[in-house]
Protein backbone atom coordinates (compact mmCIF):
# COMPACT_ATOMS: atom_id res chain seq x y z
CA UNK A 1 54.01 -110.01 41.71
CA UNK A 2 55.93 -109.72 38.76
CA UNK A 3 59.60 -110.96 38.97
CA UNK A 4 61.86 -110.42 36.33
CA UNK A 5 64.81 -112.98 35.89
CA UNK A 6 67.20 -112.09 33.36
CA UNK A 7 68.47 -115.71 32.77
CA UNK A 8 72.12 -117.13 30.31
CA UNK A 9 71.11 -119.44 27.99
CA UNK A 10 67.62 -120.56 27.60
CA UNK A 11 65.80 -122.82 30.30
CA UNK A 12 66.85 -125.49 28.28
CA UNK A 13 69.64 -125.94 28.96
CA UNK A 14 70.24 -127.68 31.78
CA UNK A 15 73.30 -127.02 34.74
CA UNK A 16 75.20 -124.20 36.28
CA UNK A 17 72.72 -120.93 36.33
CA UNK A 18 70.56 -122.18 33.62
CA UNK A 19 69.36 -124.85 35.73
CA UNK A 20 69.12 -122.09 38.90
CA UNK A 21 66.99 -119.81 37.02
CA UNK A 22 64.65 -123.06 35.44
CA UNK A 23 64.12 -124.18 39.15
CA UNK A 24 63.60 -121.21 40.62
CA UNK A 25 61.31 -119.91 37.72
CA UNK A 26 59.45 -123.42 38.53
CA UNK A 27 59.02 -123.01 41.58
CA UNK A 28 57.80 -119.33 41.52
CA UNK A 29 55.03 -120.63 39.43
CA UNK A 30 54.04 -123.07 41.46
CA UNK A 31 53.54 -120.59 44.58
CA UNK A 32 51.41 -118.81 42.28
CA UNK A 33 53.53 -116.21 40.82
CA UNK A 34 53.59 -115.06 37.02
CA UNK A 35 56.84 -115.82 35.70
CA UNK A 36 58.46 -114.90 32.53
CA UNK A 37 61.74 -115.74 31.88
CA UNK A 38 63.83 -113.61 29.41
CA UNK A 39 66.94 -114.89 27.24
CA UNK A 40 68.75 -114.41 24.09
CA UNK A 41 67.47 -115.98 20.87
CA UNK A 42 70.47 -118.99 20.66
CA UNK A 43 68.24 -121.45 18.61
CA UNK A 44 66.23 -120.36 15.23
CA UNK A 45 63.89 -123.27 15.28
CA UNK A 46 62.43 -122.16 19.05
CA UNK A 47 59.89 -119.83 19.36
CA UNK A 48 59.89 -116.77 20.44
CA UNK A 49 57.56 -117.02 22.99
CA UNK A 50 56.56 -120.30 24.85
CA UNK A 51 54.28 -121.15 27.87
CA UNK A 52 56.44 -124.22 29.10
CA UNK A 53 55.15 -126.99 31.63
CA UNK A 54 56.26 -125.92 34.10
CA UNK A 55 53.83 -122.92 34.42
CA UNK A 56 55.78 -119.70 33.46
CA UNK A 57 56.74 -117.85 29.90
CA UNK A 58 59.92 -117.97 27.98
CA UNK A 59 60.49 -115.45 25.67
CA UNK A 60 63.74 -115.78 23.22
CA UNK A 61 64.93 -112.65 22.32
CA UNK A 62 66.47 -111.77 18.98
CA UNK A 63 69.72 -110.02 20.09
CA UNK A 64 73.00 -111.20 18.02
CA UNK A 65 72.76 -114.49 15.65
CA UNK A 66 70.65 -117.12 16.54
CA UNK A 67 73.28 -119.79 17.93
CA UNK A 68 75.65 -119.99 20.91
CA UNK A 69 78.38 -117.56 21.39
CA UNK A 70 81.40 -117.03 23.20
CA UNK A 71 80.29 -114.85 25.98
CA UNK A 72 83.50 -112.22 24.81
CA UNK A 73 81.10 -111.54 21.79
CA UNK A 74 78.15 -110.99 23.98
CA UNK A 75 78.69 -107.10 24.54
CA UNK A 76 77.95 -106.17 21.23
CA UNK A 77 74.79 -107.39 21.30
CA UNK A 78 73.46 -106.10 24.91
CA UNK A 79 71.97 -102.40 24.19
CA UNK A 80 69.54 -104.66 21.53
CA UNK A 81 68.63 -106.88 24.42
CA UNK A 82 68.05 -103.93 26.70
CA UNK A 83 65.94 -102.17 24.41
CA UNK A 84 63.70 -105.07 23.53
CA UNK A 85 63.30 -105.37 27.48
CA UNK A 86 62.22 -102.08 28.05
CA UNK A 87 59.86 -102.11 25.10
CA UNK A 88 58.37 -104.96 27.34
CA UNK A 89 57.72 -103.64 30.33
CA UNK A 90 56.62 -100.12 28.96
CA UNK A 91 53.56 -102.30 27.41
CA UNK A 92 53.21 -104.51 30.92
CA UNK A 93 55.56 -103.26 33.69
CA UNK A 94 57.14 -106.09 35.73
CA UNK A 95 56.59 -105.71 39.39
CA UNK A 96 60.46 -107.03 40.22
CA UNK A 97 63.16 -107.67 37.84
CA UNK A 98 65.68 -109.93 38.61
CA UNK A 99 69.15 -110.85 36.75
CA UNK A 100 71.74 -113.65 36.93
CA UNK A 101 75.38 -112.49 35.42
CA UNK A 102 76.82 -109.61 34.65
CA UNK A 103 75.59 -108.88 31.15
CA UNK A 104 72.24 -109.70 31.60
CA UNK A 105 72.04 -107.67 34.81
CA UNK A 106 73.65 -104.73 32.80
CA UNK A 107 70.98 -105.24 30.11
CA UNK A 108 68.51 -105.39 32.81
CA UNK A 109 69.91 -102.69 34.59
CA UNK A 110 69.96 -100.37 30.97
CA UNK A 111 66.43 -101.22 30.90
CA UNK A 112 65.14 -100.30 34.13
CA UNK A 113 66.77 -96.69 33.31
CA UNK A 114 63.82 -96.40 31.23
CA UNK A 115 61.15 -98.12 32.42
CA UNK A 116 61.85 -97.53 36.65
CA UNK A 117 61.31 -101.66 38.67
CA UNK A 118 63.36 -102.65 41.74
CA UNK A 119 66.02 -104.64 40.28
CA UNK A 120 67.35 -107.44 41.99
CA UNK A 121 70.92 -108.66 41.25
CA UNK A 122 72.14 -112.47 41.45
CA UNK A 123 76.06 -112.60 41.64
CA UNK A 124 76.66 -116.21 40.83
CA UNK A 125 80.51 -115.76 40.69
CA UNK A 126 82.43 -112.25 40.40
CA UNK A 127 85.16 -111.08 37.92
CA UNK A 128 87.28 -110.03 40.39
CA UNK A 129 88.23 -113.34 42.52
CA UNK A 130 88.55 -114.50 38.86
CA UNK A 131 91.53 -112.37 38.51
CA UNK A 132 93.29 -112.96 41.84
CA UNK A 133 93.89 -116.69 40.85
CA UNK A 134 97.19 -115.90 38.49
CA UNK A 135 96.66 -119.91 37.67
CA UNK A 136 93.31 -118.77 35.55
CA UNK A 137 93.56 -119.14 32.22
CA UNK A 138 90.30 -117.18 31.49
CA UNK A 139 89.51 -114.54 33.85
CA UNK A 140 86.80 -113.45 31.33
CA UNK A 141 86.95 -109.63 30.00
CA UNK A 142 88.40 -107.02 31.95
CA UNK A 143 85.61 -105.10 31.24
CA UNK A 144 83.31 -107.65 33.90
CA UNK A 145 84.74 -105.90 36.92
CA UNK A 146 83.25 -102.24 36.74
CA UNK A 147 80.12 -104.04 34.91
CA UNK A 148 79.50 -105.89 38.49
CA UNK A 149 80.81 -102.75 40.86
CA UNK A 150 78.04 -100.69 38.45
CA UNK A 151 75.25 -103.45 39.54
CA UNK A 152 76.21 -103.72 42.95
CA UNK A 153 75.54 -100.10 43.37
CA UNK A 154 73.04 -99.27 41.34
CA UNK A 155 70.95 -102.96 41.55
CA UNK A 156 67.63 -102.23 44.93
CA UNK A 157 69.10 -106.13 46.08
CA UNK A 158 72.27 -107.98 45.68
CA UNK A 159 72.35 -111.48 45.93
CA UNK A 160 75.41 -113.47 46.90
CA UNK A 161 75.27 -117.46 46.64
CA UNK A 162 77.50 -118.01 49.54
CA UNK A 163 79.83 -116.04 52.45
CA UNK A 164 82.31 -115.82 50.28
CA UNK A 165 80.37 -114.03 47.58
CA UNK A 166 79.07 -111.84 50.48
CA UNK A 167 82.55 -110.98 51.55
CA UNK A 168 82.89 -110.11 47.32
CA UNK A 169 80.44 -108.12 47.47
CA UNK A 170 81.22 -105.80 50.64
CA UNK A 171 84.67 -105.24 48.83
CA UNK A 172 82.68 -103.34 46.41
CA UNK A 173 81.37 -101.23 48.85
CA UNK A 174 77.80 -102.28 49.03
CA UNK A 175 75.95 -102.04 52.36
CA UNK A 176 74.86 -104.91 54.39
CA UNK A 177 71.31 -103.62 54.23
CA UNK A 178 71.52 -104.10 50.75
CA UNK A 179 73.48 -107.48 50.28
CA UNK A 180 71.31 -110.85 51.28
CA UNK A 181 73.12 -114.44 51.08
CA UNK A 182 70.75 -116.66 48.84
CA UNK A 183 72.26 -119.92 47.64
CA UNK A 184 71.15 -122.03 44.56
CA UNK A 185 69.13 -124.84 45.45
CA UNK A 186 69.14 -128.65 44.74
CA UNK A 187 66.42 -131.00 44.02
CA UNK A 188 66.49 -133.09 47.08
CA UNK A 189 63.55 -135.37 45.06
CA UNK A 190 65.93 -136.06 42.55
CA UNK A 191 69.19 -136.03 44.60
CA UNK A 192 68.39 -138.52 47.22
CA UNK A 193 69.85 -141.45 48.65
CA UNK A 194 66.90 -143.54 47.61
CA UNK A 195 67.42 -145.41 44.42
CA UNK A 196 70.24 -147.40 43.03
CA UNK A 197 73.66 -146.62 42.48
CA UNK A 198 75.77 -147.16 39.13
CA UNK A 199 77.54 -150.03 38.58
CA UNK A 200 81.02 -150.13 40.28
CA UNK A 201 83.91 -152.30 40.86
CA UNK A 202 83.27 -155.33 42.81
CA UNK A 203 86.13 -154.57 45.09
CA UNK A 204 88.08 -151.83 46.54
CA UNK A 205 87.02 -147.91 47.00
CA UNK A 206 85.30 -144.98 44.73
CA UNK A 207 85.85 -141.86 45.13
CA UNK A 208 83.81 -139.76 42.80
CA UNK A 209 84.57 -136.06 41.54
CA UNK A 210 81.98 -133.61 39.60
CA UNK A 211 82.89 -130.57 37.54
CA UNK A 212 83.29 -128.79 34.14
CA UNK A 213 87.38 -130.10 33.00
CA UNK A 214 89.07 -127.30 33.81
CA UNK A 215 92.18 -126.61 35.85
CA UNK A 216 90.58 -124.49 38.53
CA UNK A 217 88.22 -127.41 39.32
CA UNK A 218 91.66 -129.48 40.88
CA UNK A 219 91.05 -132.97 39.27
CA UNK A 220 94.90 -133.01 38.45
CA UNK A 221 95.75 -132.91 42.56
CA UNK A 222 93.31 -135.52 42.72
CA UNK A 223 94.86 -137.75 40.71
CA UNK A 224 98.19 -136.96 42.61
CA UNK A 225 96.25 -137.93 45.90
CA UNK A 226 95.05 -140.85 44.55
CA UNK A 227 98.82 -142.16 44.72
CA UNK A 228 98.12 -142.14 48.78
CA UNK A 229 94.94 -144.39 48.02
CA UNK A 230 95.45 -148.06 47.83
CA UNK A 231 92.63 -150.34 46.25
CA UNK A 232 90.67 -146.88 44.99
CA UNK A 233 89.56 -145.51 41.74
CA UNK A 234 88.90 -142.36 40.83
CA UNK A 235 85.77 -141.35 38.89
CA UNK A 236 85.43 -137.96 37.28
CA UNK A 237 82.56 -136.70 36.12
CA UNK A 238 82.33 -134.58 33.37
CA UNK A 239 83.51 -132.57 30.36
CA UNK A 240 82.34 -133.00 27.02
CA UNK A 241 80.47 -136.12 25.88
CA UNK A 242 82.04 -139.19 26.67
CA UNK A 243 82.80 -139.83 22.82
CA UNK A 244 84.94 -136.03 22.60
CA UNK A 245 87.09 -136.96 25.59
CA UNK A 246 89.99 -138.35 23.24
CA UNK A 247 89.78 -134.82 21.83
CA UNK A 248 89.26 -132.86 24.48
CA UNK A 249 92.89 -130.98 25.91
CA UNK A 250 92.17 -131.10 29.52
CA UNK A 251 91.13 -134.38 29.57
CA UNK A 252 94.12 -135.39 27.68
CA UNK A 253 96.02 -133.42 30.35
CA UNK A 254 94.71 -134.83 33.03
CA UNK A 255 95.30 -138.68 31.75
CA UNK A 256 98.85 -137.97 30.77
CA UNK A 257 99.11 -136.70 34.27
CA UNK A 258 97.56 -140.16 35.63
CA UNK A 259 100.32 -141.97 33.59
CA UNK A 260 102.88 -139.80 35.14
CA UNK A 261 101.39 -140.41 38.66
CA UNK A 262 100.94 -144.30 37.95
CA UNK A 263 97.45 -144.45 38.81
CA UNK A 264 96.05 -144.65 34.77
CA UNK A 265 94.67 -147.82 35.57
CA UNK A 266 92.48 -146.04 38.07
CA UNK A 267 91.46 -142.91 37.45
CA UNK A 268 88.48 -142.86 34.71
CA UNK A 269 86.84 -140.06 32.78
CA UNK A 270 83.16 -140.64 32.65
CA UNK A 271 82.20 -137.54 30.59
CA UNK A 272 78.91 -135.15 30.77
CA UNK A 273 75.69 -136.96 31.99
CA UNK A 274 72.44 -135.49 32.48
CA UNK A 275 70.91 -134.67 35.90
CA UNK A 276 68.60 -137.57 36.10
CA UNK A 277 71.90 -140.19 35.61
CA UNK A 278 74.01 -137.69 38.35
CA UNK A 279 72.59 -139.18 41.37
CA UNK A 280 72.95 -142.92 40.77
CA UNK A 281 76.98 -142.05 40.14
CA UNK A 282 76.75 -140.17 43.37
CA UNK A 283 75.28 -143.07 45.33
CA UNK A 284 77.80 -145.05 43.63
CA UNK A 285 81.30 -143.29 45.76
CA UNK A 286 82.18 -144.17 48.89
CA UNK A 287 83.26 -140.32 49.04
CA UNK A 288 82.73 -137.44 46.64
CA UNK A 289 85.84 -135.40 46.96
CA UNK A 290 85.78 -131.34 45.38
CA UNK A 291 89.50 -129.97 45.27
CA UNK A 292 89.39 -126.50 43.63
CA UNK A 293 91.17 -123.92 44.25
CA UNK A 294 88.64 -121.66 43.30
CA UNK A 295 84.87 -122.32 44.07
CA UNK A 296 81.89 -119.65 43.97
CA UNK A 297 79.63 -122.22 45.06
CA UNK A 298 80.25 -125.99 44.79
CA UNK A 299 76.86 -127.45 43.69
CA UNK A 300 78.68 -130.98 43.15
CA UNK A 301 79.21 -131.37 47.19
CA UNK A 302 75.37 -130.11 47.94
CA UNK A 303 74.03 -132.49 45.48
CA UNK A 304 76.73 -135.40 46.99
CA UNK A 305 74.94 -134.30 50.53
CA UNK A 306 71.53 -134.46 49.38
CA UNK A 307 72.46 -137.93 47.87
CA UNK A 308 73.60 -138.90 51.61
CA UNK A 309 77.28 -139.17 50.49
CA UNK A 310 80.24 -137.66 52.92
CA UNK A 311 82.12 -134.87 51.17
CA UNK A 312 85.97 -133.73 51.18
CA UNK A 313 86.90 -130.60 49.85
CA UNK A 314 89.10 -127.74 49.60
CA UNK A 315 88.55 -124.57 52.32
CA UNK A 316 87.56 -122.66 49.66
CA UNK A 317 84.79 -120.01 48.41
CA UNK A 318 81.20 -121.74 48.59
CA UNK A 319 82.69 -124.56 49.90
CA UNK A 320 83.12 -123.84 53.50
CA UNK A 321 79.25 -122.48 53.74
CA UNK A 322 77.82 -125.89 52.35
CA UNK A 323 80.49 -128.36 54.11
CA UNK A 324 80.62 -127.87 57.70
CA UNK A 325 83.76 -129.66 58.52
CA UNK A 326 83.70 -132.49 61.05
CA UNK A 327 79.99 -132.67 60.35
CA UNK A 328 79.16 -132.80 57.06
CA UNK A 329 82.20 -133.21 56.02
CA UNK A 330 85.58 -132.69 55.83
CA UNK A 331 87.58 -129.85 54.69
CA UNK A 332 91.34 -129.75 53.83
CA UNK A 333 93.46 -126.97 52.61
CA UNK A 334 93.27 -125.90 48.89
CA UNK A 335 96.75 -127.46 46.80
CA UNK A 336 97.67 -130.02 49.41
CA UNK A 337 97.17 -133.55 47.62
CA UNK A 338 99.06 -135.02 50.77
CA UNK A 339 95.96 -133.60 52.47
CA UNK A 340 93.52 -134.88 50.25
CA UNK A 341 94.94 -138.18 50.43
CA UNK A 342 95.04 -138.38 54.15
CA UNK A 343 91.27 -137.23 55.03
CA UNK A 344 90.19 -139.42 52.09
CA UNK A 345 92.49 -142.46 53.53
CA UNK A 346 90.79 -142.11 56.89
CA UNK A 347 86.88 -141.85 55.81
CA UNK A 348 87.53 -144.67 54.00
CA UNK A 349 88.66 -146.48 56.40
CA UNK A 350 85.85 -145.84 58.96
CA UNK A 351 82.37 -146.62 57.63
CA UNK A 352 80.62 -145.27 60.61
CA UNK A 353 82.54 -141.90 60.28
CA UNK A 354 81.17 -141.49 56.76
CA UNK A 355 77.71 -143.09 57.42
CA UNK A 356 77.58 -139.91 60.09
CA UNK A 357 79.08 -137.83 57.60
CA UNK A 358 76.32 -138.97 55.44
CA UNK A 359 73.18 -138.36 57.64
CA UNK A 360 73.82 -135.27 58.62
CA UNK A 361 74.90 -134.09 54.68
CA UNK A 362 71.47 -135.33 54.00
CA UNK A 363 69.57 -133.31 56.60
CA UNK A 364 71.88 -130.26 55.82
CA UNK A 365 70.71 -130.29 52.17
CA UNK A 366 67.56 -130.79 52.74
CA UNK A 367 67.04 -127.83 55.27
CA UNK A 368 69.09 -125.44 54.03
CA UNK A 369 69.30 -126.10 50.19
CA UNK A 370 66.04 -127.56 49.23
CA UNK A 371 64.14 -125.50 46.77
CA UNK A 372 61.34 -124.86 48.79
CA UNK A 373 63.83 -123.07 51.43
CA UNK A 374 65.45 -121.31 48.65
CA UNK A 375 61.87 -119.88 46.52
CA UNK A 376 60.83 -118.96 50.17
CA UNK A 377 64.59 -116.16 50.70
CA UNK A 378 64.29 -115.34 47.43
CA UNK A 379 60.72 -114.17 47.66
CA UNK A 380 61.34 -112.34 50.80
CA UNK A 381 64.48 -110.78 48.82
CA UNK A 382 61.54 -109.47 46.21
CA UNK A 383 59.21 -107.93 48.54
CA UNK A 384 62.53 -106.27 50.40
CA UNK A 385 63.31 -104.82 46.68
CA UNK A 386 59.30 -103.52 46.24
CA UNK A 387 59.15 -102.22 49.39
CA UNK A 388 55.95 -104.48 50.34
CA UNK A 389 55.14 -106.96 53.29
CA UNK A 390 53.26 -110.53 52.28
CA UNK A 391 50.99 -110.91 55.08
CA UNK A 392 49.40 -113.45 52.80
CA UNK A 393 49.79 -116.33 50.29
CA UNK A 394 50.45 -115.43 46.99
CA UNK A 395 47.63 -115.06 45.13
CA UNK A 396 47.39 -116.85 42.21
CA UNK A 397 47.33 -113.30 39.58
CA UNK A 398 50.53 -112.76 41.23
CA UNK A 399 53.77 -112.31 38.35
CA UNK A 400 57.38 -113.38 38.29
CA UNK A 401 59.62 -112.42 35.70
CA UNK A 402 63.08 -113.98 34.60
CA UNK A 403 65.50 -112.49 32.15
CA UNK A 404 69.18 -114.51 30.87
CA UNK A 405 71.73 -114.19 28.10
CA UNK A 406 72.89 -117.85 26.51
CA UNK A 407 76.35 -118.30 26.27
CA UNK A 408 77.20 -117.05 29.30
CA UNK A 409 77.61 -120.41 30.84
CA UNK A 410 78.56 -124.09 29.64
CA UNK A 411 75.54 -126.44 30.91
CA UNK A 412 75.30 -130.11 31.99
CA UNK A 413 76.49 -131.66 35.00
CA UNK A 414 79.17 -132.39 33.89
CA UNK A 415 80.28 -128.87 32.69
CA UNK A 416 78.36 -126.77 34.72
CA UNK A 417 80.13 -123.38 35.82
CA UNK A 418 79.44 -123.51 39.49
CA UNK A 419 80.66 -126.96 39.75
C-alpha cells in the first residue's frame, strides 16, 4: 500500500504535526509499508531525496525559497507543490494519499485532480474554532476556512484528532460515514514513568506546565492560581531557547504578570527542550496542570499520563477526550484560576488521590494513545479510503506515502502547536 502523507515542515523537525507525521511515517514502515513522506524544500543544504533510518523516503520539494516561512506566505507557493506531486504519482501512483493541514491537503487535494488516489485528510486543528476565540491574536488567514470546508468535502476520509474536532467537522457538513476520530500518538517508550526526574526543589510542590508561549495556552491564569498555592512553584515549559526568553514578548508578559501576582519568586520559565529531556521534567511535578482556553488536542497532558503524572486541565477541545475527569484526572472550567487553584490545592494535598490519578493516566496512554494503537486506526482509515479489506499482514512490498509543507507549524516541545 502506498500512503501518501503530505507533512509541514520536514521530519526533522521535531513537535506538534511534524513529530505526528515522523512517528506515524515510522511506524508505517515498520509494519511493512512503503512510505514516502513529501514536504517543502526549507533547507538548501538537505537533499532532495533521502532514505532516512527509520525505513521510509523523504523527498524535499523545491516550492518557494529554501528557508522557513511564515505560513501567510505559503499560498503563493502551493500550485508549484501540487504540480511537482502530481508529476510524482503520474510516474508511480500512490495507492493512498494522506495530508496534515490545510495547505498541504489543498496541494494534495490539487494533485489528486490529476492523477485520481483516495485522499485522506488529517484536521489537526480547524480555522474556524480559531476565529470564535475573539482573545486570538492570530486566527491565521481568512482564506483557511473554505480551504478546510473544500477538503472536508471533497477529501475519501476525514480525520479528526479528538471529539471536539469531530463535532468541527460535522459543522461542515461532512457525514459520519466519512469522518473517523484518530488521535496523535505518544511514545509511551520514551514517555514513561521509568527513569529519573529533573532536579527540583528540596521542599515544597511542582506543578509543571507544557506549551508553545502564547496566550491561548493560559500560563498567565496559572500564574494567578498559583497565588492559591502555598509552598509551590510553577514550572513552564517552553518557548524559545532558554537564552531568547529575556527577548521574547510573551515571556516578558507573563513574568511581569508574576510580579504583579507576587509569585516571581516562583514561577520559572524553563524554555524549549527536546523530547528526550521532556519526560524527566514531567516526572519531576507533582501535577502537570494545562489551562487553555483553546485546545485541539493537548499532547502535553497525554505525554504527562504516559509519564504516570495526574493531570488538571481546562474542559476544553482535546482535552476532555484524553482526561477523563475523576479518573485520570481532573478537569476544571476554562478562565477560572480560583478553580485551578482549588483542584490543584487538593491533589496536592492527597498523595494517594494523585498516585490513582497516576496509574490509571498511565494505562490510559498506553491503551489508547500508544503508537501501535494509533498506526493500527489509521491503517484501517486507509483501506476504508481504497475500498479494500486486509485479511492479512502487510506484506512487506506494501507503500505508504506522506506529504507536508514547513512552516506551517513551530516545532519542539516546548513550542509545539498542539500543545
Amino acid at each position: 500500500m502506498v500512503s501518501g502523507l503530505v507533512h509541514p515542515r520536514g521530519v526533522g523537525a521535531p513537535g506538534g504535526q511534524n513529530g505526528c507525521v515522523a512517528a506515524l511515517s515510522a511506524r508505517l514502515a515498520a509494519r511493512g509499508h512503503d512510505v514516502t513522506v513529501y514536504t517543502r524544500r526549507d533547507d538548501p543544504v538537505r537533499p532532495e531525496r533521502m532514505c532516512l533510518p527509520e525505513g521510509y523516503r523523504l523527498v524535499s520539494v523545491s516550492a518557494g525559497p529554501a528557508r522557513p516561512v511564515d505560513v501567510t506566505e505559503l499560498s503563493r507557493w502551493l500550485g508549484k507543490f501540487g504540480r511537482f506531486l502530481a508529476d510524482e504519482w503520474a510516474r508511480d501512483k500512490p495507492d493512498v494519499v494522506h495530508a496534515h493541514f490545510w495547505l498541504t491537503g489543498l496541494a494534495a487535494a490539487l494533485a489528486a485532480r490529476t492523477v485520481p488516489v483516495p485522499l485522506v485528510h488529517t484536521f489537526h486543528d480547524f480555522g474556524a474554532a480559531r476565529r470564535r476565540y475573539p482573545r486570538e491574536p492570530d486566527p491565521g488567514p481568512a482564506h483557511r476556512v473554505p480551504v478546510e470546508r473544500l477538503l472536508a468535502r471533497t477529501a475519501d476520509r476525514v480525520h479528526a484528532t479528538s471529539s471536539a474536532g469531530l463535532g468541527e467537522l460535522l459543522r461542515m457538513g461532512v457525514s459520519r460515514e466519512r469522518a473517523s476520530i484518530v488521535p496523535r500518538g505518544v511514545d509511551t517508550g520514551l514517555f514513561t514513568p521509568d527513569g529519573p526526574p529533573a532536579d527540583r526543589p528540596a521542599t515544597g510542590h511542582r506543578v509543571v506546565a507544557v506549551g508553545r508561549l502564547l496566550p491561548r495556552k493560559g500560563f498567565e491564569l496559572l500564574i494567578s492560581a498559583l497565588r492559591g498555592l502555598a509552598d509551590t512553584e510553577l514550572l513552564i515549559v517552553g518557548g524559545p531557547d532558554k537564552a531568547e526568553l529575556d527577548a521574547d514578548p510573551e515571556a516578558i508578559r507573563l513574568l511581569a504578570h508574576a510580579d504583579r501576582a507576587e509569585v516571581a519568586d516562583r514561577v520559572r520559565l524553563f524554555g524549549r527542550v527536546t523530547p528526550a529531556d521532556l519526560p524527566a521534567l514531567l516526572r519531576s511535578a507533582d501535577v502537570v496542570a494545562c489551562a487553555p482556553w483553546c485546545e485541539p488536542f493537548g499532547m502535553a497532558a497525554v505525554e504527562a499520563m504516559a509519564c504516570g503524572v495526574p493531570v488538571v486541565a481546562t474542559s476544553v477541545g482535546g482535552l476532555t477526550d484524553s482526561v477523563v475527569d475523576g479518573v485520570t484526572g481532573v478537569l476544571v472550567p476554562p478562565g477560572s484560576p480560583t478553580a485551578l487553584s482549588h483542584a490543584i490545592r487538593r491533589l496536592l494535598a492527597d498523595g494517594n488521590r494523585r498516585a490513582a490519578l497516576a496509574a490509571a493516566g498511565r494505562d490510559r496512554a498506553c491503551s489508547r494513545y500508544c503508537w501501535a494503537q494509533v498506526t493500527e486506526e489509521t491503517t484501517r482509515e486507509y483501506e476504508r479510503a481504497t475500498g479494500v479489506a486486509r485479511t492479512h499482514a502487510v506484506e512487506p512490498e506494501e507503500k505508504q506515502v506522506s506529504t507536508g509543507w514547513p512552516g506551517e507549524t513551530q516545532g519542539g516541545p516546548g513550542s509545539r502547536a498542539d500543545r
